[in-house]
N, C-alpha and C. Protein backbone atom coordinates (compact mmCIF):
# COMPACT_ATOMS: atom_id res chain seq x y z
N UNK A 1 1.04 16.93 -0.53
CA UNK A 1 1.59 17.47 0.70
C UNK A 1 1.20 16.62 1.90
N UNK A 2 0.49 15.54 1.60
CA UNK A 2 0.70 14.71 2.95
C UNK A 2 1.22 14.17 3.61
N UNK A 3 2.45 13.92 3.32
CA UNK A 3 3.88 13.54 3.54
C UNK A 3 4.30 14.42 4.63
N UNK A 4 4.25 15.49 3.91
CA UNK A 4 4.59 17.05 4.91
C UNK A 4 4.07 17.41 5.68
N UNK A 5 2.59 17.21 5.90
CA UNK A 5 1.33 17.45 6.64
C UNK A 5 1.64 16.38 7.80
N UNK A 6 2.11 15.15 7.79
CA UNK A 6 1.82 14.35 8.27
C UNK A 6 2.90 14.59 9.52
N UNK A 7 4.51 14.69 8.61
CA UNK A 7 5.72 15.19 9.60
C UNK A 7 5.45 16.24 10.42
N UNK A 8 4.87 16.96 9.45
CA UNK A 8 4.82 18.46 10.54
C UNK A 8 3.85 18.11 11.97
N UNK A 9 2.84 17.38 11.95
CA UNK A 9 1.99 17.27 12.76
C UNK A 9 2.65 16.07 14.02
N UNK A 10 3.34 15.37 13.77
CA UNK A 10 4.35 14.71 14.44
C UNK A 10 5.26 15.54 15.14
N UNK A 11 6.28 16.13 14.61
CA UNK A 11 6.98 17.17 15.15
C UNK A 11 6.26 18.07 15.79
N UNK A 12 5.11 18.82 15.76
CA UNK A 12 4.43 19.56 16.62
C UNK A 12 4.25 18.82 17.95
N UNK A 13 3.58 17.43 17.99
CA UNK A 13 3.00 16.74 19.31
C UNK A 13 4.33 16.39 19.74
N UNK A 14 4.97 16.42 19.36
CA UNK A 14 6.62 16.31 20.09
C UNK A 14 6.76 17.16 20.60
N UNK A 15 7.31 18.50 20.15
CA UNK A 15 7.33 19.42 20.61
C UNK A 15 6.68 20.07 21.48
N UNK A 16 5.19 20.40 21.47
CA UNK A 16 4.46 20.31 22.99
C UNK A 16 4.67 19.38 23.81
N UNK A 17 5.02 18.29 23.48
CA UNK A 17 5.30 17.02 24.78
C UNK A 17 3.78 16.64 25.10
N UNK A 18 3.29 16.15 23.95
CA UNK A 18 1.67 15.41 23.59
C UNK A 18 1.64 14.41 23.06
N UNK A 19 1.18 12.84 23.89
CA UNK A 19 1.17 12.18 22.76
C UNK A 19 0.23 12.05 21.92
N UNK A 20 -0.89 12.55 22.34
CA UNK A 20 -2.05 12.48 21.06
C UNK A 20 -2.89 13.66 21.09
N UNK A 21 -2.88 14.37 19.53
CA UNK A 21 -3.71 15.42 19.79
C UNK A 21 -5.44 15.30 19.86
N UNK A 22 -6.08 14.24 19.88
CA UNK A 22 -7.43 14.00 20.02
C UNK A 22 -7.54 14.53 21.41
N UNK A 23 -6.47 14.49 22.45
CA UNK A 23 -6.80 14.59 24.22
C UNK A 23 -6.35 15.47 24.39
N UNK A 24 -6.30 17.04 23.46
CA UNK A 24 -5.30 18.04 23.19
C UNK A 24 -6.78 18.53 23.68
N UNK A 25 -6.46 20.21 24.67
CA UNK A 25 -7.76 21.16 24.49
C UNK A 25 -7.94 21.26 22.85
N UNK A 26 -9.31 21.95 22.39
CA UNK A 26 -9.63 21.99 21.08
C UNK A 26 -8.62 23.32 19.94
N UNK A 27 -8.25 24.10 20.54
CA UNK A 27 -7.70 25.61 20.16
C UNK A 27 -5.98 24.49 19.72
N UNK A 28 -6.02 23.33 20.49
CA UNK A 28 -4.45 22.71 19.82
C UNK A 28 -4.41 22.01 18.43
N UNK A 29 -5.93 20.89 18.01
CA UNK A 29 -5.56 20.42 17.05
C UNK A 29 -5.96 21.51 15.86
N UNK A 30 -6.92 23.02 16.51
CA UNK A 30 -7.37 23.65 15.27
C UNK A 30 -6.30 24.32 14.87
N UNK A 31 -5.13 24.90 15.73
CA UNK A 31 -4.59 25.52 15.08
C UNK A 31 -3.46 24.70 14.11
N UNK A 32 -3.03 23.16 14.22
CA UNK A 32 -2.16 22.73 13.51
C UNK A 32 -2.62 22.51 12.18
N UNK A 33 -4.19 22.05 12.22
CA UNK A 33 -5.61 22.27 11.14
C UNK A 33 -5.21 23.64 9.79
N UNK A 34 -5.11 24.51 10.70
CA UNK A 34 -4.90 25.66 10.36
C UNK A 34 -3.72 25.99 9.81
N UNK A 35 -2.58 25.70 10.55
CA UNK A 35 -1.33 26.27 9.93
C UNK A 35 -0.60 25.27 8.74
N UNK A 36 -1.26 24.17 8.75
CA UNK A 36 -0.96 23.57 7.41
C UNK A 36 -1.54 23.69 6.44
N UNK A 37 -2.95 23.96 6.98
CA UNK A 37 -3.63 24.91 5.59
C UNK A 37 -3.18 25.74 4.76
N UNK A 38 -3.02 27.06 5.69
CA UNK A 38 -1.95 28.03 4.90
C UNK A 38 -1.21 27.99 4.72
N UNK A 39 -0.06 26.97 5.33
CA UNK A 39 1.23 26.65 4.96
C UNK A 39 1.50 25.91 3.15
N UNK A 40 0.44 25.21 3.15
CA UNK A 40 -0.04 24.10 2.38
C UNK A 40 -0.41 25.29 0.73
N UNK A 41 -1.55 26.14 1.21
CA UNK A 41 -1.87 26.73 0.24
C UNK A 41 -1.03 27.45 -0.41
N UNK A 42 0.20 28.24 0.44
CA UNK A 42 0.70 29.28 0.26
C UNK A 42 1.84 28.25 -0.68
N UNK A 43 2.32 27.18 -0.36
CA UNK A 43 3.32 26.53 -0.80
C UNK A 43 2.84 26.10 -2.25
N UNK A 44 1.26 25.60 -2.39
CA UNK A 44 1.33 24.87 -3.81
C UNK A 44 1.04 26.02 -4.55
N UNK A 45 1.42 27.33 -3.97
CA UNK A 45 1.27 28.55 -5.44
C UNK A 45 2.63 28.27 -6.51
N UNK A 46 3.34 28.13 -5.23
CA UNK A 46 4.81 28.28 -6.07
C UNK A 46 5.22 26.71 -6.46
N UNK A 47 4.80 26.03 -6.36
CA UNK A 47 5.73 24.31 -6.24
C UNK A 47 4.39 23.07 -6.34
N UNK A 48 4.75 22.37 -7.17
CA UNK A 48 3.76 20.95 -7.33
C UNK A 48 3.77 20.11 -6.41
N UNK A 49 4.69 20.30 -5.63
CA UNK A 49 4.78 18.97 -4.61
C UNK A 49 5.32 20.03 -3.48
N UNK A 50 5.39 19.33 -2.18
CA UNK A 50 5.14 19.52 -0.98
C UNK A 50 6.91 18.91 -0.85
N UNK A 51 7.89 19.76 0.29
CA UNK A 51 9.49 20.00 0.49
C UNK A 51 9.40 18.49 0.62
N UNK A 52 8.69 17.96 1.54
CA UNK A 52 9.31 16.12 1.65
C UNK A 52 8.92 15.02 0.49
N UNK A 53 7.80 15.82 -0.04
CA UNK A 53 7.48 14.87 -1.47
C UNK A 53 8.34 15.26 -2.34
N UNK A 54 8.69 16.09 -2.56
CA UNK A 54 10.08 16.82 -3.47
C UNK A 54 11.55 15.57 -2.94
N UNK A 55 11.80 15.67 -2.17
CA UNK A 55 13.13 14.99 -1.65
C UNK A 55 12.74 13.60 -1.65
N UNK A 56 11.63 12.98 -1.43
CA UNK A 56 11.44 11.59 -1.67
C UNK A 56 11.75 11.29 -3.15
N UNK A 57 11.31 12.05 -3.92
CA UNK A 57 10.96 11.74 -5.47
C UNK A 57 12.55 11.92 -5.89
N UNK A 58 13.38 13.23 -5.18
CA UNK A 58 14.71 13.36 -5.59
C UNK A 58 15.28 11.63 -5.26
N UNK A 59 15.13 10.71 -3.96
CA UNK A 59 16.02 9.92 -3.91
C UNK A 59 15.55 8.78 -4.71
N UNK A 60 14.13 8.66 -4.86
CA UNK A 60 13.66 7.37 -6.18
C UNK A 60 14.43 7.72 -7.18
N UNK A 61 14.60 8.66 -7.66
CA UNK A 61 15.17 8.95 -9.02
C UNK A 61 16.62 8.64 -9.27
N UNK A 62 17.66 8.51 -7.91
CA UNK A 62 18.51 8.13 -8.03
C UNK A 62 18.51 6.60 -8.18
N UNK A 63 17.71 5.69 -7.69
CA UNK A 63 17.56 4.51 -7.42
C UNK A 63 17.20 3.88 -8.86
N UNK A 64 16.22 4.72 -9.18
CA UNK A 64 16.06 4.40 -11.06
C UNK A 64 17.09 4.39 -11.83
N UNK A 65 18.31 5.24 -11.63
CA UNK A 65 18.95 5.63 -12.51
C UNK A 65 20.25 4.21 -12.65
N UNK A 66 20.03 3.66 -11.13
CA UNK A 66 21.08 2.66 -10.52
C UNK A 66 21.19 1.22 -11.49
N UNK A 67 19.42 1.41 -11.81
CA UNK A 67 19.37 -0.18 -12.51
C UNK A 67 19.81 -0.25 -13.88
């Protein structure tokens, strides 16, 4: 899920209009800390891979299939 972890945390500092969360008050980078945690945990109950590692692996597989 670091793939996912990584987007999501991008799209967040966008979305506040931040460019870096190190110069964020502290309550900003804990809670993104946080909600990928549980996002993270709650997701690998049901699924081995993480929604953007899933769709990466879907388009290698087409690329394999090409040669």
């Amino acid at each position: 899920m670091f793939l996912t972890a990584h987007v999501f945390r991008v799209i967040g500092i966008g979305v506040l209009g931040r460019k870096e969360l190190p110069g964020s008050p502290p309550h900003v980078p804990l809670g993104f800390i946080a909600t990928v945690t549980v996002f993270a945990t709650l997701w690998s109950r049901s699924f081995r891979r993480g929604p953007l590692e899933w769709q990466l692996g879907r388009a290698t597989k087409v690329g394999e299939c090409v040669r």
